[in-house]
Protein backbone atom coordinates (compact mmCIF):
# COMPACT_ATOMS: atom_id res chain seq x y z
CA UNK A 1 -7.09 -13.78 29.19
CA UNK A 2 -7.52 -11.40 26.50
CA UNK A 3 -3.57 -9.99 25.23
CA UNK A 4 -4.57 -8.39 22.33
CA UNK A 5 -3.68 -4.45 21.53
CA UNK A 6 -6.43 -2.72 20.72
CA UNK A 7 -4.57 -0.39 18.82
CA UNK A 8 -2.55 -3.09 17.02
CA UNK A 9 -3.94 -3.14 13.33
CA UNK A 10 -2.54 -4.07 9.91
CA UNK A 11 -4.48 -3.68 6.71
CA UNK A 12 -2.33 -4.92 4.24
CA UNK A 13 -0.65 -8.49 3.78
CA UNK A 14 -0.14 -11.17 0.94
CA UNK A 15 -0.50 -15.09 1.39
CA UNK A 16 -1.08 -17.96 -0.93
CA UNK A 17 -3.63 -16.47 -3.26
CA UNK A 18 -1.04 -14.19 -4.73
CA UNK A 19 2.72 -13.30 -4.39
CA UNK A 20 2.58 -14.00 -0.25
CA UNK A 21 4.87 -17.25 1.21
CA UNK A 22 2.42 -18.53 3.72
CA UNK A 23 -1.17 -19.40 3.27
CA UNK A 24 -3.49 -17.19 5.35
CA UNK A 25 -4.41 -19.23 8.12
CA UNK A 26 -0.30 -19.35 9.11
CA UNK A 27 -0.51 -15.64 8.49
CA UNK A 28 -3.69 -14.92 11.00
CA UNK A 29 -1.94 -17.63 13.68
CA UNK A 30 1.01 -15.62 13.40
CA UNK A 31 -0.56 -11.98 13.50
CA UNK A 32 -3.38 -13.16 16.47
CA UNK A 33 0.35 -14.30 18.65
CA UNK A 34 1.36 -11.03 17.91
CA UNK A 35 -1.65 -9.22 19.63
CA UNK A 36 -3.30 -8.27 16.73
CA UNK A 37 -6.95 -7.50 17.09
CA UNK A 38 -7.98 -6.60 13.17
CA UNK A 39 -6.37 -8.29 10.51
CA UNK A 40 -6.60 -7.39 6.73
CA UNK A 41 -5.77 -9.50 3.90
CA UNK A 42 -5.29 -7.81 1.30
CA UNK A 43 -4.16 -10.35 -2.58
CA UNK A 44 -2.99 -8.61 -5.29
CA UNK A 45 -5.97 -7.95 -8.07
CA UNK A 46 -6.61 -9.90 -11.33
CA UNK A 47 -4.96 -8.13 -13.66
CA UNK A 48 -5.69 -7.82 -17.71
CA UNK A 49 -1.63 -7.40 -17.78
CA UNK A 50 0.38 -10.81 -17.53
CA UNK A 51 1.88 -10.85 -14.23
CA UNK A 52 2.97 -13.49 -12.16
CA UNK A 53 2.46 -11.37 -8.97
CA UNK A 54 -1.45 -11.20 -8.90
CA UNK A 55 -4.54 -13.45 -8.03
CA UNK A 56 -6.16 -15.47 -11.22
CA UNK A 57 -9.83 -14.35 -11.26
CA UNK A 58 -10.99 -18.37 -10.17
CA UNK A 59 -9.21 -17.66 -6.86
CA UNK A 60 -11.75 -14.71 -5.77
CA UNK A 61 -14.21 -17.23 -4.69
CA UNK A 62 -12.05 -19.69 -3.08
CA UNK A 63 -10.36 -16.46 -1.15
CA UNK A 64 -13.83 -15.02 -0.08
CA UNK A 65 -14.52 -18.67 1.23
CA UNK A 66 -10.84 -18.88 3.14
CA UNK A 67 -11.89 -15.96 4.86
CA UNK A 68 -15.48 -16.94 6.05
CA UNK A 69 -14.08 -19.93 6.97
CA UNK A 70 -11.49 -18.13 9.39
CA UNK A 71 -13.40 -16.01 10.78
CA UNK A 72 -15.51 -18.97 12.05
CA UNK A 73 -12.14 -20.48 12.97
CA UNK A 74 -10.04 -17.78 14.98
CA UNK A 75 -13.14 -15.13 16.60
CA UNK A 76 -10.83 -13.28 18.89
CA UNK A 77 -9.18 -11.31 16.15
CA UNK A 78 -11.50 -9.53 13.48
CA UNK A 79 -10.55 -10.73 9.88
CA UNK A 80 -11.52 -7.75 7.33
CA UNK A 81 -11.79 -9.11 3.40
CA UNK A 82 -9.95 -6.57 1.41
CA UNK A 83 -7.58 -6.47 -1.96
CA UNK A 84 -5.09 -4.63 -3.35
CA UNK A 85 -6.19 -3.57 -6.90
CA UNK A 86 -3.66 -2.26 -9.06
CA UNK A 87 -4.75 0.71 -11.20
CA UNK A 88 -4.13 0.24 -15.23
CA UNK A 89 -7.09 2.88 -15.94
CA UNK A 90 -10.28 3.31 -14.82
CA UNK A 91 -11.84 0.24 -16.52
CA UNK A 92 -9.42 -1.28 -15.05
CA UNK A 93 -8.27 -0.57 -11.26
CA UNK A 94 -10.37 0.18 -7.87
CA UNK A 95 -13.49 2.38 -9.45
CA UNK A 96 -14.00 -0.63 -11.87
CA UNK A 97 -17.49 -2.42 -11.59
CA UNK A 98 -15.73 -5.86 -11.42
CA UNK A 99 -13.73 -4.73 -8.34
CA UNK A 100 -17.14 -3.23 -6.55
CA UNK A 101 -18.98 -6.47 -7.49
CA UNK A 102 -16.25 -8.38 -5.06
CA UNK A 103 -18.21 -7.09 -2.20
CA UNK A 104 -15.05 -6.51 -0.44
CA UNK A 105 -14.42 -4.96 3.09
CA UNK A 106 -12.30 -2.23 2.00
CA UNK A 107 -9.63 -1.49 -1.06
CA UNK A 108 -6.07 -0.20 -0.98
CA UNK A 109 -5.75 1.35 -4.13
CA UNK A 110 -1.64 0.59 -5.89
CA UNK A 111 0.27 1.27 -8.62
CA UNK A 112 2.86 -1.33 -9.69
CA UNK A 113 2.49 -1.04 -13.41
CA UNK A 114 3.10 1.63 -16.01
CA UNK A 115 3.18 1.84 -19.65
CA UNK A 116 6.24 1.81 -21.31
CA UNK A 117 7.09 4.28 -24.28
CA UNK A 118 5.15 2.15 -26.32
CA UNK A 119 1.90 1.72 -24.44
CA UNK A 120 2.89 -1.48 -22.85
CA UNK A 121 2.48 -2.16 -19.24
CA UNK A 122 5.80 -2.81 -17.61
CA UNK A 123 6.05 -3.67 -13.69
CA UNK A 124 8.04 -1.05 -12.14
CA UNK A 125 7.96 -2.93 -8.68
CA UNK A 126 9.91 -5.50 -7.23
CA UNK A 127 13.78 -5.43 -6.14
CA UNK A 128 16.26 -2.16 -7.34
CA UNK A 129 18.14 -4.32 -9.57
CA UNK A 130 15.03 -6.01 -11.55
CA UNK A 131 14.16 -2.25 -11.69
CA UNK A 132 17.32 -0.93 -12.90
CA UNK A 133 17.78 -3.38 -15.68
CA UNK A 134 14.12 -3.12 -16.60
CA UNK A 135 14.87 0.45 -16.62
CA UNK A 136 17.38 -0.30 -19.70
CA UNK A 137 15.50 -3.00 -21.22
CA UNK A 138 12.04 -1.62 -21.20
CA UNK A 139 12.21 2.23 -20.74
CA UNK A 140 15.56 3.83 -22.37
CA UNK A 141 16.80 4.26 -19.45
CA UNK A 142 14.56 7.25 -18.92
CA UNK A 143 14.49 7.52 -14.94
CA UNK A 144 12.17 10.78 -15.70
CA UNK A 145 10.16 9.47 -18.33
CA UNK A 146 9.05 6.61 -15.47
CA UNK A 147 8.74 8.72 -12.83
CA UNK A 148 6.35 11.11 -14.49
CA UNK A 149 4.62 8.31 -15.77
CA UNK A 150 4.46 6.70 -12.54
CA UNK A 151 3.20 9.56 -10.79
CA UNK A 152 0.57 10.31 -13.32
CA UNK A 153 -1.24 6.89 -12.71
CA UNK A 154 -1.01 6.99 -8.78
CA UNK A 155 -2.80 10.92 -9.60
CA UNK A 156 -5.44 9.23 -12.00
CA UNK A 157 -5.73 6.45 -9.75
CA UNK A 158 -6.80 8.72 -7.06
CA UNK A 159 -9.10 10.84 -9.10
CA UNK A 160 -10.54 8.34 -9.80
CA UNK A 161 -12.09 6.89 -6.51
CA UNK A 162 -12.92 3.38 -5.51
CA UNK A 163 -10.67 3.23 -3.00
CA UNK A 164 -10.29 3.75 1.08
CA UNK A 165 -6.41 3.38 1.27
CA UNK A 166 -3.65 4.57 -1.40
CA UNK A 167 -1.14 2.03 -1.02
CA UNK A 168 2.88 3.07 -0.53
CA UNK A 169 2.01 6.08 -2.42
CA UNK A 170 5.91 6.72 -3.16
CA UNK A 171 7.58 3.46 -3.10
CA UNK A 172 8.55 4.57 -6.68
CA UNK A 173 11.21 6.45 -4.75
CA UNK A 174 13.06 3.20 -3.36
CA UNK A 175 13.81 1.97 -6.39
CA UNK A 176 14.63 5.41 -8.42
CA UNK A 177 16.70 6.14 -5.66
CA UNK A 178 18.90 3.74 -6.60
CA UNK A 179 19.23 4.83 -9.73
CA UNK A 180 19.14 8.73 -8.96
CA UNK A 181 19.99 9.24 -5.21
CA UNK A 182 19.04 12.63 -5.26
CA UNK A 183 15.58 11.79 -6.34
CA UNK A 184 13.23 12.82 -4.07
CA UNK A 185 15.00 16.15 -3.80
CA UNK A 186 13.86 17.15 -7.37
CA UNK A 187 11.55 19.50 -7.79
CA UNK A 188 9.32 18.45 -10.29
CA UNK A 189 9.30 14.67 -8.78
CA UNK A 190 8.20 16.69 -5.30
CA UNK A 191 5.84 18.78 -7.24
CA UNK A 192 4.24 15.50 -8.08
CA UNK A 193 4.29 13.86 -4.95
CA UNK A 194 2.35 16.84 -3.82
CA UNK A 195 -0.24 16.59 -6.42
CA UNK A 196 -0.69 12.88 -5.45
CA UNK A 197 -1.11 13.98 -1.60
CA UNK A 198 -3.43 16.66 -2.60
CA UNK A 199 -5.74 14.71 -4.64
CA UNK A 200 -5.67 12.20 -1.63
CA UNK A 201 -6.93 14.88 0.62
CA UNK A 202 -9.28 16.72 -1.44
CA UNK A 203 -11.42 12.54 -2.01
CA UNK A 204 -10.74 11.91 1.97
CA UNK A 205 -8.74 8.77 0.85
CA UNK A 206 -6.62 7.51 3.47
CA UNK A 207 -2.76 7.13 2.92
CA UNK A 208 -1.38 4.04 4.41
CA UNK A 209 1.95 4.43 6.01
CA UNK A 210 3.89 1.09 4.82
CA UNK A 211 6.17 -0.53 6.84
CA UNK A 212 7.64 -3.28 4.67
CA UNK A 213 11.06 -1.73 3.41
CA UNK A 214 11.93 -0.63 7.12
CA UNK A 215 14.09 -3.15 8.27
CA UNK A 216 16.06 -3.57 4.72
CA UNK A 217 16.24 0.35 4.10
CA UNK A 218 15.16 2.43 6.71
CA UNK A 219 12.42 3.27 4.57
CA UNK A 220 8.87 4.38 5.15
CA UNK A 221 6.50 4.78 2.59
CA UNK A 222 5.29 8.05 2.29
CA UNK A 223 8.52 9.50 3.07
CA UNK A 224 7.66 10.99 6.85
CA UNK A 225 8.26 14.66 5.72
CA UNK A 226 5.15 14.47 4.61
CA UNK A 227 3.29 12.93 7.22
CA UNK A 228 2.67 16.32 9.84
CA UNK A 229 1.00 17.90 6.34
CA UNK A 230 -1.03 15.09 5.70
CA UNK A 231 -2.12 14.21 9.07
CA UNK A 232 -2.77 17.88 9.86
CA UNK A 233 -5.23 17.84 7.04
CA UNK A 234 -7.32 15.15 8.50
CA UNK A 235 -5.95 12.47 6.77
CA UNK A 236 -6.46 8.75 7.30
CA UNK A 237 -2.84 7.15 7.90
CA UNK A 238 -3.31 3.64 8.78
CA UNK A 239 -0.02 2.04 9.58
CA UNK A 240 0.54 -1.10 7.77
CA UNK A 241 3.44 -4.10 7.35
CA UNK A 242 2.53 -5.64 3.86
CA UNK A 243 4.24 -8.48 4.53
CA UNK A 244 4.32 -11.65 2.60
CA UNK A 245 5.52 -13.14 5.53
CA UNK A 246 3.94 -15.10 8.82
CA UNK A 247 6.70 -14.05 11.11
CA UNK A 248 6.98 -10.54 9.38
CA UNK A 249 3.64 -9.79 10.42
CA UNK A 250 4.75 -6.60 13.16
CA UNK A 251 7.94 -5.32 10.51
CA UNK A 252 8.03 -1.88 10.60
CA UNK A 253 5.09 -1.21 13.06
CA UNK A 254 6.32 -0.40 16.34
CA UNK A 255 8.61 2.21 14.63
CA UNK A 256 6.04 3.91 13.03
CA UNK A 257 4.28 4.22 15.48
CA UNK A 258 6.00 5.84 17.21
CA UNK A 259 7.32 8.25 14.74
CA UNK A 260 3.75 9.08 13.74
CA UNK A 261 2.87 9.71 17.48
CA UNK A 262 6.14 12.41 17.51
CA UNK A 263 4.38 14.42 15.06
CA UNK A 264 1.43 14.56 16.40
CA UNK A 265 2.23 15.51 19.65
CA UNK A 266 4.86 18.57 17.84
CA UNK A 267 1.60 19.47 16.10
CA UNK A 268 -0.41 19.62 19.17
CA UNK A 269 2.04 21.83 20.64
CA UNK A 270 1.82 24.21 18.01
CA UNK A 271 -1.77 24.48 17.25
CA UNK A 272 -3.51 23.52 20.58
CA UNK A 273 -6.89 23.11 18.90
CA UNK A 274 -5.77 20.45 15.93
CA UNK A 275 -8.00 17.80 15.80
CA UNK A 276 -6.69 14.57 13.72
CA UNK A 277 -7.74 11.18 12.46
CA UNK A 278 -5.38 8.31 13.18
């Protein structure tokens, strides 16, 4: 008997080939007992900035083989090719000719890395503390200098092209928060946010919802008060759990689900002829 959902899709994860703790074929055993019926791996990009995070470029082969050869190995669930490219510029991130020469299924399309004052590329990702004391070490301690920064590469990014999903568009927010609770309250950091949506709407990229900081922080990425305006506008959200985890493969999911399903039914009752995408 067939107990897979459908409806139950993830389009972003991390295994062996990158920063993930599990190789992939743990990952798809774990995410086809979960009644997954698509699964998307997704490695972090080579990278021309040193990072410890990201695939080397010899592992592009070997992963395009690892996922022929489990596709031939587990049929019931439909294994997509795909890869998170980080965005340095545009010679470097998802419109780049090395990225379309991949031949991948699809591309989320992330920022992790931003230049410092200086021009060098500092990883603005990762835990609140690593950001808070590279914060100090790297950046002044300018909260506003990175969060402009970081806002203007997710906008370029999207400009752009090359991409079919913006990864956790705001995730900035998680760790600023930390540093400035308040945030995601200020006006010119919403201002930007709303530049990055608008861009994402105008080039019909989708806008994953990300799941991964859920169970830690209550967080999802985008921040729902902006999903009704961005699913209203036709918008792609594809809900996904980026784990780097086998048994982490649902995190998040469920929840958003059903959140996302809340505002579209609130949006159907006011506007009886909306017509979305999910």
């Amino acid at each position: 008997m067939d107990n897979r959902n459908l409806d139950k899709v993830n389009l972003h994860s991390h295994t062996q080939f990158c920063d993930g703790h599990c190789s992939m074929q743990e990952m798809i055993i774990a995410a086809q007992e979960a009644g997954f019926s698509k699964w998307g791996f997704t490695p972090h990009s080579p990278i021309s900035v040193e990072s410890p995070c990201n695939m080397k470029p010899d592992d592009v082969e070997k992963y395009a083989a690892e996922v022929e050869r489990l596709r031939k190995l587990f049929p019931r669930i439909e294994i997509l090719k795909g890869m998170e490219v980080d965005y340095i510029d545009e010679e470097h991130g998802p419109s780049s000719q090395i990225v379309k020469d991949y031949d991948l299924d699809y591309v989320i399309g992330s920022v992790h890395f931003i230049p410092d004052q200086h021009g060098i590329y500092r990883d603005i990702d990762g835990s609140p503390e690593r950001f808070k004391k590279y914060l100090q070490d790297y950046f002044n301690n300018d909260i506003e200098y990175v969060i402009t920064t970081f806002w203007k590469q997710t906008i370029s990014m999207i400009k752009a092209g090359g991409m079919d999903i913006v990864g956790h568009i705001d995730k900035i927010a998680l760790n600023a928060s930390f540093v400035d609770p308040e945030i995601e309250n200020n006006s010119e950091y919403r201002e930007l946010m709303q530049s990055a949506i608008n861009a994402a709407i105008k080039n019909g990229i989708a806008i994953e919802i990300n799941t991964k900081h859920h169970a830690k922080y209550g967080r999802f990425f985008p921040n729902p008060r902006y999903w009704k305006e961005i699913l209203k506008a036709g918008v792609k959200m594809p809900i996904n759990s980026d784990t780097h985890y086998a048994e982490m493969v649902s995190a998040g999911i469920e929840e958003a689900k059903k959140l996302k399903e809340y505002y579209l039914r609130e949006e159907l009752k006011n506007n009886k002829n909306a017509l979305f995408l999910y």
